[in-house]
Protein backbone atom coordinates (compact mmCIF):
# COMPACT_ATOMS: atom_id res chain seq x y z
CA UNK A 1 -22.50 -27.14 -52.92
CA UNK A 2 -24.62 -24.24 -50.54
CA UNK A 3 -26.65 -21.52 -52.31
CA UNK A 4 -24.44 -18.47 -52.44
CA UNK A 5 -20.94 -20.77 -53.21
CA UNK A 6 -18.29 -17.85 -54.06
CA UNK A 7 -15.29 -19.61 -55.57
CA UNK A 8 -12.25 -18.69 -53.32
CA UNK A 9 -8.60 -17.62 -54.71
CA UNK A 10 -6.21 -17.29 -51.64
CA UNK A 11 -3.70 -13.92 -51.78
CA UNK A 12 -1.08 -16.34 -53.12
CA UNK A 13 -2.56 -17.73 -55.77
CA UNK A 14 -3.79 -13.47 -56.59
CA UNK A 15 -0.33 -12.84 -56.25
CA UNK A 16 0.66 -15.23 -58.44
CA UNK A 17 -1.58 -14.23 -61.20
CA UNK A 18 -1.21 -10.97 -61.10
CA UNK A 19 2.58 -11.28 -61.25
CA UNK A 20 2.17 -13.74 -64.26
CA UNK A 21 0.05 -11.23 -66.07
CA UNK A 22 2.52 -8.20 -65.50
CA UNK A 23 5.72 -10.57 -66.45
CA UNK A 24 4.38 -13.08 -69.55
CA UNK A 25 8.00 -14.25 -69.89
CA UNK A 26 8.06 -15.30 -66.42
CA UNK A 27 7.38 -18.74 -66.58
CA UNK A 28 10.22 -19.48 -69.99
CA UNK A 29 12.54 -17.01 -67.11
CA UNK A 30 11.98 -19.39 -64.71
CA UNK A 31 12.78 -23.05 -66.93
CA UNK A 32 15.86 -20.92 -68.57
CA UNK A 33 17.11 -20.87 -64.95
CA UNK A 34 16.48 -24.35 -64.08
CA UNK A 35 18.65 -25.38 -67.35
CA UNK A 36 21.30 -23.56 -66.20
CA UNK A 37 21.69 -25.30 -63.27
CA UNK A 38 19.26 -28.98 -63.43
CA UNK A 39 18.35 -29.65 -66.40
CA UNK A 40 21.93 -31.21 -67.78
CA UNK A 41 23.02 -34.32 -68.99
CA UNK A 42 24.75 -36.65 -66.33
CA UNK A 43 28.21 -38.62 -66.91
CA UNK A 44 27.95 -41.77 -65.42
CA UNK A 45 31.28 -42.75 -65.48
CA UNK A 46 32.18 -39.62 -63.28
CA UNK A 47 29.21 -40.86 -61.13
CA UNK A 48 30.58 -44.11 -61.06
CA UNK A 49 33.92 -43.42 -59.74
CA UNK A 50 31.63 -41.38 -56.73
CA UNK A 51 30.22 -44.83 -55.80
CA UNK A 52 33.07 -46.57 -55.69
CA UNK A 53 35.26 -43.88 -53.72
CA UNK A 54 32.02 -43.67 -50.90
CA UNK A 55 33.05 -44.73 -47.51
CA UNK A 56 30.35 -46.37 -45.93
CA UNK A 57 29.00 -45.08 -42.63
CA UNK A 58 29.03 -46.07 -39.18
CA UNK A 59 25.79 -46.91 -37.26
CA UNK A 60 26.44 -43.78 -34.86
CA UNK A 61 28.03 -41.02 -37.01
CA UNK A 62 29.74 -39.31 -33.34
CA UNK A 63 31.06 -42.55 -31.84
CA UNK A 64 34.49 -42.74 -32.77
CA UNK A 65 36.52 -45.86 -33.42
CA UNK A 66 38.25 -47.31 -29.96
């Protein structure tokens, strides 16, 4: 480590802070959001019935069938 090491934050990870310490609630915002919309329980028999109905692929998706 040289003599005169001044740690470094990038204007990102400022930004970041800053916003964080104006907004506290950001971060519970932000995994409230993700519930909504990830965070869900999956039902694997309507995920089986996707398997079964997938139609495998051709080698060359634009050659069509002569």
């Amino acid at each position: 480590m040289p003599l005169f090491w001044k740690p470094y934050k990038s204007e990102a990870t400022q930004f970041i802070e800053q916003l964080k310490a104006q907004r506290p609630t950001l971060e519970a915002e932000q995994r409230a959001g993700r519930a909504l919309l990830w965070d869900r329980e999956q039902d694997r028999t309507a995920q089986a019935g996707f398997d079964e109905a997938r139609v495998p692929q051709q080698p060359y998706v634009y050659q069509t069938k002569a």
